[in-house]
PDB file of N, CA and C in Angstrom:
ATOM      1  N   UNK A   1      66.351  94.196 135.844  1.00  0.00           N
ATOM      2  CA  UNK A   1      67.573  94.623 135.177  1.00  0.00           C
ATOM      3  C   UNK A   1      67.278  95.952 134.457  1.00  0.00           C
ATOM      4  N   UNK A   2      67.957  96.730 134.879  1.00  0.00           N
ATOM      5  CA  UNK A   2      67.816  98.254 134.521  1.00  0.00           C
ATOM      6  C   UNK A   2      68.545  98.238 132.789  1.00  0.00           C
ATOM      7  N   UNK A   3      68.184  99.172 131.863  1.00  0.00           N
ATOM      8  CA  UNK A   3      68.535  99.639 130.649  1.00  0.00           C
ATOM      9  C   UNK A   3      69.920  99.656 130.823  1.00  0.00           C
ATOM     10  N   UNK A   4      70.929 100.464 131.040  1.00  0.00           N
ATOM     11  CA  UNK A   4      72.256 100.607 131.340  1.00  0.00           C
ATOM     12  C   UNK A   4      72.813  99.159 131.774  1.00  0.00           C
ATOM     13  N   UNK A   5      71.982  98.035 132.945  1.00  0.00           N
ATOM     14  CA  UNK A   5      72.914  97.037 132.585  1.00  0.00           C
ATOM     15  C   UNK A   5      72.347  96.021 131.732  1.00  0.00           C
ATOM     16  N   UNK A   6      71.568  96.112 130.816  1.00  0.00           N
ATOM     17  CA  UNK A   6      71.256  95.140 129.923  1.00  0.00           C
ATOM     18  C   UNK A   6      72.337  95.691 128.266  1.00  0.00           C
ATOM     19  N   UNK A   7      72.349  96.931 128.293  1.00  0.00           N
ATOM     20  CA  UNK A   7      73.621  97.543 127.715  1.00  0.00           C
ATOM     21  C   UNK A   7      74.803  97.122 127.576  1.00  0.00           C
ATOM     22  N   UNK A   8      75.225  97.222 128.982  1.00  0.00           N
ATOM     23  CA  UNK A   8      76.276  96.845 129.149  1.00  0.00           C
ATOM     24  C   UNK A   8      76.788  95.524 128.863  1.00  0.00           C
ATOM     25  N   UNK A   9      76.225  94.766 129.273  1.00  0.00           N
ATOM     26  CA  UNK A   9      76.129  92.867 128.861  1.00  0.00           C
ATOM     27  C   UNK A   9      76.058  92.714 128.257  1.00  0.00           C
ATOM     28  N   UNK A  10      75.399  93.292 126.546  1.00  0.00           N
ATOM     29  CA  UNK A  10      75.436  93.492 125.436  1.00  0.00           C
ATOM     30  C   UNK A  10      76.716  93.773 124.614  1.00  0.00           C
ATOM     31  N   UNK A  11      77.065  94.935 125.618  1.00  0.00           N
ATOM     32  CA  UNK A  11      78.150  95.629 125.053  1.00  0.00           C
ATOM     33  C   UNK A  11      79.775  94.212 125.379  1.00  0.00           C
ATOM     34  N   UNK A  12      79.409  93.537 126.233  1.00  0.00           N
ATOM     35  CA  UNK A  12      80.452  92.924 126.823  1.00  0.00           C
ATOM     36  C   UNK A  12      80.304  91.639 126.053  1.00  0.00           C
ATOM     37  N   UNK A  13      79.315  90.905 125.706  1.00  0.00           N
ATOM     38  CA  UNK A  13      79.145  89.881 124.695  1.00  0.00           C
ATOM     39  C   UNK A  13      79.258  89.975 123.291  1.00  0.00           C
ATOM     40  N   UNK A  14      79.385  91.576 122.796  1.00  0.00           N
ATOM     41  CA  UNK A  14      79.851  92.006 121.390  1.00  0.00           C
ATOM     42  C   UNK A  14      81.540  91.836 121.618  1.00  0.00           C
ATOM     43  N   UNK A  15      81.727  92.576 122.600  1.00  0.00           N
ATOM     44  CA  UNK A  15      83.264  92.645 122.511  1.00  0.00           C
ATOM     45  C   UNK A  15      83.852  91.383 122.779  1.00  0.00           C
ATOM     46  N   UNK A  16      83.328  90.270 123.272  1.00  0.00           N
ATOM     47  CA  UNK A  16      83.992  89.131 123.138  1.00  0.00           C
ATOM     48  C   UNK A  16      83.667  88.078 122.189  1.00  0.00           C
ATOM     49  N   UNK A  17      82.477  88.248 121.331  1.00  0.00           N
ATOM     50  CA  UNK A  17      82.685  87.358 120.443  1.00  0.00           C
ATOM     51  C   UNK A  17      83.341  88.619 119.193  1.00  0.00           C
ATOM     52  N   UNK A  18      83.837  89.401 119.306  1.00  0.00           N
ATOM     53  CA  UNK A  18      84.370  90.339 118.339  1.00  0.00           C
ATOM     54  C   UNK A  18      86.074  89.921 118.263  1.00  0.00           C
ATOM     55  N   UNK A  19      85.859  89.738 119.575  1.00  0.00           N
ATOM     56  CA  UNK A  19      88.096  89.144 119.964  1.00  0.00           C
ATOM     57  C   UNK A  19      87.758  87.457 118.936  1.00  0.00           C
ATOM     58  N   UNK A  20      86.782  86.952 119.383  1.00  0.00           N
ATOM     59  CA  UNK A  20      86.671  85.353 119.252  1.00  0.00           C
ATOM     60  C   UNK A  20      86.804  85.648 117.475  1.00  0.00           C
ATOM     61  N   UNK A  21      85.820  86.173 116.924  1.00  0.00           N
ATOM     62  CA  UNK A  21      85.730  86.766 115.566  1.00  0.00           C
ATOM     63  C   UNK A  21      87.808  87.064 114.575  1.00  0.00           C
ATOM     64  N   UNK A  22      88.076  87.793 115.526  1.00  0.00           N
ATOM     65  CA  UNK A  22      89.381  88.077 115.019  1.00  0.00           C
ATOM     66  C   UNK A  22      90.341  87.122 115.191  1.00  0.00           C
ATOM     67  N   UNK A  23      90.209  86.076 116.206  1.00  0.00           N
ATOM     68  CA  UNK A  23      91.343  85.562 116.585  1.00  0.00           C
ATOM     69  C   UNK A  23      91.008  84.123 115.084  1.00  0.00           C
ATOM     70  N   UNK A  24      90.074  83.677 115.130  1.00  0.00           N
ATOM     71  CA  UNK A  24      89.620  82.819 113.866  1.00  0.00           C
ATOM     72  C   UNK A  24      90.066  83.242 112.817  1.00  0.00           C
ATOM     73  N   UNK A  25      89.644  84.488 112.119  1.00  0.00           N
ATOM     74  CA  UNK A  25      90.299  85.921 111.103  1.00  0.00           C
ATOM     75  C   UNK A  25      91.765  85.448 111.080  1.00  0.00           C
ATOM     76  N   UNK A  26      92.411  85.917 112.132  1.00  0.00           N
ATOM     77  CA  UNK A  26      94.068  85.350 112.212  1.00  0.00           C
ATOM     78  C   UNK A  26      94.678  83.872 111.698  1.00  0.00           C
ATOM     79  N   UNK A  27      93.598  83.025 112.293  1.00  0.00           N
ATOM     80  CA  UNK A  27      93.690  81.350 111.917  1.00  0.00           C
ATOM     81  C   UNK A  27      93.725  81.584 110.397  1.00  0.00           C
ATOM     82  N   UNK A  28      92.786  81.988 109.856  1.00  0.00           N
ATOM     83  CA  UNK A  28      92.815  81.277 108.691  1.00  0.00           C
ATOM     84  C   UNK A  28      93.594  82.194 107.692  1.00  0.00           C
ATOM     85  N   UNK A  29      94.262  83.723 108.112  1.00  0.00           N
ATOM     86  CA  UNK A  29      94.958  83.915 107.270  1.00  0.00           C
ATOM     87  C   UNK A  29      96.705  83.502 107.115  1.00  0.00           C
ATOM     88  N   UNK A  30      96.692  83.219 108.276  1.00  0.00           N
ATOM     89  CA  UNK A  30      97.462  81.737 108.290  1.00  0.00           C
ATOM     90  C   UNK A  30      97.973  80.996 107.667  1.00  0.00           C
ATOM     91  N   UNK A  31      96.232  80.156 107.429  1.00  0.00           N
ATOM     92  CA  UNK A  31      96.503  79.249 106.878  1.00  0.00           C
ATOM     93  C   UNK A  31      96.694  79.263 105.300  1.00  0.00           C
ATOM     94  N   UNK A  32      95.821  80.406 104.838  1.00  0.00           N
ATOM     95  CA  UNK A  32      95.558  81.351 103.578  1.00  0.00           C
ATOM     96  C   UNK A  32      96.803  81.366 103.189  1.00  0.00           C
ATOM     97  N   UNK A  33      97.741  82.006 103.968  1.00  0.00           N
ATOM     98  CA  UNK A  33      99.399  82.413 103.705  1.00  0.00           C
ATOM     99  C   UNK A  33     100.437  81.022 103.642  1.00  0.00           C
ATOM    100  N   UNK A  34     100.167  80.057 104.392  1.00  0.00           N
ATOM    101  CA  UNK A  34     100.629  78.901 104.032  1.00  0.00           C
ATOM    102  C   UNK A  34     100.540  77.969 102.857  1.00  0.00           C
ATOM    103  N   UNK A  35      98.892  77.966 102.532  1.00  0.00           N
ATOM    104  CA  UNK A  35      98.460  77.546 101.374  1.00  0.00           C
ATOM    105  C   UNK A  35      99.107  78.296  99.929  1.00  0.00           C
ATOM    106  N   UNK A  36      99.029  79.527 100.403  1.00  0.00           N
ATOM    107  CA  UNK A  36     100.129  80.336  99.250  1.00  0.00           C
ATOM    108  C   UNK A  36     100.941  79.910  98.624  1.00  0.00           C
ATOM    109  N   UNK A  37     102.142  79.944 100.256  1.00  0.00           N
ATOM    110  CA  UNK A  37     103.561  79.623  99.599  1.00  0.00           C
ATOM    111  C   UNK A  37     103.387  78.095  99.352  1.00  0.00           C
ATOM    112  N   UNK A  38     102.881  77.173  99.715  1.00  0.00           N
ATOM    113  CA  UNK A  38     102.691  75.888  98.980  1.00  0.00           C
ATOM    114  C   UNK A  38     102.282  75.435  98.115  1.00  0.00           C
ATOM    115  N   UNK A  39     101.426  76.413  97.120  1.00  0.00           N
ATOM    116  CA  UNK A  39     101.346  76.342  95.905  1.00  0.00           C
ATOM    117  C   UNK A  39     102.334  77.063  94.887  1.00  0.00           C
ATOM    118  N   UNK A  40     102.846  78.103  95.658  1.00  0.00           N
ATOM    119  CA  UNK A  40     103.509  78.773  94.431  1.00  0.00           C
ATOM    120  C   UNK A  40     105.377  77.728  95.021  1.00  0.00           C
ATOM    121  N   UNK A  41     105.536  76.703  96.021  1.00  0.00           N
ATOM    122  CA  UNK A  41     106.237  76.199  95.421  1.00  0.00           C
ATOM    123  C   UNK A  41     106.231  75.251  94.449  1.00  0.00           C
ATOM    124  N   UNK A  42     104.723  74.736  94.164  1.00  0.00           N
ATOM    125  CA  UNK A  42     104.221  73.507  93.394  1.00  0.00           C
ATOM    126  C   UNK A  42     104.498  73.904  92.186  1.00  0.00           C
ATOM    127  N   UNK A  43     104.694  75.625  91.894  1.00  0.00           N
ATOM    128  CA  UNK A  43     104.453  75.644  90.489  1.00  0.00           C
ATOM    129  C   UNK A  43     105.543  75.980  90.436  1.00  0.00           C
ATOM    130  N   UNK A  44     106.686  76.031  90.847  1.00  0.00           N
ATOM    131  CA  UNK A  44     108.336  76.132  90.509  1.00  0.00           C
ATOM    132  C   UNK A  44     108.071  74.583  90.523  1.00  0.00           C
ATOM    133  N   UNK A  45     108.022  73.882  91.379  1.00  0.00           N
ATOM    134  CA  UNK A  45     108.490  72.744  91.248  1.00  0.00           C
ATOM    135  C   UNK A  45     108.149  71.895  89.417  1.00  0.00           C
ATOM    136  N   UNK A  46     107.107  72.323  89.080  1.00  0.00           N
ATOM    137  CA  UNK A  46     106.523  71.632  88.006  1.00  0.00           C
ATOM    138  C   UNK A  46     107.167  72.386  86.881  1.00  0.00           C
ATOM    139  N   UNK A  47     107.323  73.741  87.444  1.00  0.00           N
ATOM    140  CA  UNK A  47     108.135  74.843  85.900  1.00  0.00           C
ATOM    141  C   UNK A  47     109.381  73.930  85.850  1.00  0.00           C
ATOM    142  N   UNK A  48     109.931  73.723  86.547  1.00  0.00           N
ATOM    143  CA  UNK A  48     111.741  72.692  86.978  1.00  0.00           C
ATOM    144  C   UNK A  48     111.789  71.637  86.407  1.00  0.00           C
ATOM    145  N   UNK A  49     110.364  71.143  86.499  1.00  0.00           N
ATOM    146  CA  UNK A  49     110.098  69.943  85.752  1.00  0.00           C
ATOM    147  C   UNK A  49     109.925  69.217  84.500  1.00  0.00           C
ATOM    148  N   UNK A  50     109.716  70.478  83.742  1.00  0.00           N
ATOM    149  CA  UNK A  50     109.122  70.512  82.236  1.00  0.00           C
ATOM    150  C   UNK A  50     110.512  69.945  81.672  1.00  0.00           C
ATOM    151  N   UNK A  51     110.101  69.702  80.433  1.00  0.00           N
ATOM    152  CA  UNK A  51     110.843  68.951  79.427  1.00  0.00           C
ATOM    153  C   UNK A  51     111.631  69.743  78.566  1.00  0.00           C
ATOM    154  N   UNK A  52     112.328  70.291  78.003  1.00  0.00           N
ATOM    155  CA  UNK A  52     112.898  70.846  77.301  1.00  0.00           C
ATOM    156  C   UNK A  52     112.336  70.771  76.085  1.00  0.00           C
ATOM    157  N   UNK A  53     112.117  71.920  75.751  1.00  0.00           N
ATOM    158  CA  UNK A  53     111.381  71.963  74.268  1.00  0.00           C
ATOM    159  C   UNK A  53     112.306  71.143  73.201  1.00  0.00           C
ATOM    160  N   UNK A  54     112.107  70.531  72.508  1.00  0.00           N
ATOM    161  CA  UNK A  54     112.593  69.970  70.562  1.00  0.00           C
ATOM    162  C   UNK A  54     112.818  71.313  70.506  1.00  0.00           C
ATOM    163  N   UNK A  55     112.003  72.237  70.253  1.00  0.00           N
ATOM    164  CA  UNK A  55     111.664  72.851  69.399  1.00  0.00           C
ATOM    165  C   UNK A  55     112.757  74.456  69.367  1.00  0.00           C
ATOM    166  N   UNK A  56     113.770  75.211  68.746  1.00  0.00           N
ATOM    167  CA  UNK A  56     114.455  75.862  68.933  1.00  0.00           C
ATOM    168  C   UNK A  56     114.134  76.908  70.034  1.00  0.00           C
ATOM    169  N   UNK A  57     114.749  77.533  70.623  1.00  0.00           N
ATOM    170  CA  UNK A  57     114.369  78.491  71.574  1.00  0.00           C
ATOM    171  C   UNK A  57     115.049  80.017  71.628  1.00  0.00           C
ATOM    172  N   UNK A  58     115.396  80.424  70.648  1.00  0.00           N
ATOM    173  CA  UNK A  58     116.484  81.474  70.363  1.00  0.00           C
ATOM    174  C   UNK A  58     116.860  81.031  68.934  1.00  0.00           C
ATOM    175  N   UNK A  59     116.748  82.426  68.419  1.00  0.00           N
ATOM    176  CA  UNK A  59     117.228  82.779  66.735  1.00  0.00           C
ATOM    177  C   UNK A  59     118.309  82.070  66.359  1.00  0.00           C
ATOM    178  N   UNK A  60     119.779  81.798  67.012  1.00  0.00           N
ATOM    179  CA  UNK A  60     120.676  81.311  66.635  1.00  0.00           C
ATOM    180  C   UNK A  60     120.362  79.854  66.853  1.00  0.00           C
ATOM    181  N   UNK A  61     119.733  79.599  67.899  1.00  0.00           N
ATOM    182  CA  UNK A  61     119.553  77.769  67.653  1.00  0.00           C
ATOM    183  C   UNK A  61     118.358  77.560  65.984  1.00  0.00           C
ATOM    184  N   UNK A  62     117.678  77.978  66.142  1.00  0.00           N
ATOM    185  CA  UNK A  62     116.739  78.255  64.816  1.00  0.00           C
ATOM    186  C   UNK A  62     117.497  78.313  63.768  1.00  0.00           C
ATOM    187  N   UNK A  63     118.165  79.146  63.466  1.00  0.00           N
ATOM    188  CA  UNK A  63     119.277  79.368  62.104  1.00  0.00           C
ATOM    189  C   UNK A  63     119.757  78.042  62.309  1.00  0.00           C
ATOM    190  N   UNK A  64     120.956  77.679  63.029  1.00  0.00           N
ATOM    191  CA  UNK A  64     121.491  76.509  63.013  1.00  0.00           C
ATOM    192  C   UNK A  64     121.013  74.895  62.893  1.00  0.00           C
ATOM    193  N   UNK A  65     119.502  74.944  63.281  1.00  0.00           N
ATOM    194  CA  UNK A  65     119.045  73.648  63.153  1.00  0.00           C
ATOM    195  C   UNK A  65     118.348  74.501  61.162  1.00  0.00           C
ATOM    196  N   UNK A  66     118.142  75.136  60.972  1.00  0.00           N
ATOM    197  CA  UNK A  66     117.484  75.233  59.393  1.00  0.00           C
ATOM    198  C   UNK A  66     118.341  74.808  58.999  1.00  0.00           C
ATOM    199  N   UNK A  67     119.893  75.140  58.746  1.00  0.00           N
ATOM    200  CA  UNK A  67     120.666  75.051  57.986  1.00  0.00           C
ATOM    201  C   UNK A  67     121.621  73.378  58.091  1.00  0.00           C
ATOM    202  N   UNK A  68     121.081  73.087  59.192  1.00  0.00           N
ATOM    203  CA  UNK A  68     121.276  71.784  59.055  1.00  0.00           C
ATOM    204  C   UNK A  68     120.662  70.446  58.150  1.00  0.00           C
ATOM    205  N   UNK A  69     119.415  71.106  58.261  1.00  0.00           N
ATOM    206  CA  UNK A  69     118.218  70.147  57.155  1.00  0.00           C
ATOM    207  C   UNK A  69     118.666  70.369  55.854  1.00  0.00           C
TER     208      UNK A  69
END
């Protein structure tokens, strides 16, 4: 096997585990991007969820519950 085709076979086993390389790359940003939006609906879902503060939330509710005590 001459220099030029041991090269070449080289060159042809880079370029295909280089496709194999990217196409995995693709998989998991994917899945990366799925995992995303499924957390950032978890955290609307749980913001939606919260309890309403006791506690006043704006100056005029504040004034109005002081002046009630």
């Amino acid at each position: 096997m001459t220099n030029s085709d041991m090269i070449l076979r080289l060159l042809t086993e880079l370029k295909i585990e280089h496709q194999e390389l990217k196409e995995q790359l693709e998989k998991l940003q994917l899945k990366l991007t799925a995992l995303e939006r499924e957390n950032s609906n978890k955290k609307t879902v749980v913001a939606k969820q919260r309890r309403p503060s006791r506690f006043p939330t704006s100056f005029h509710e504040w004034r109005t519950s002081n002046n009630r005590d």
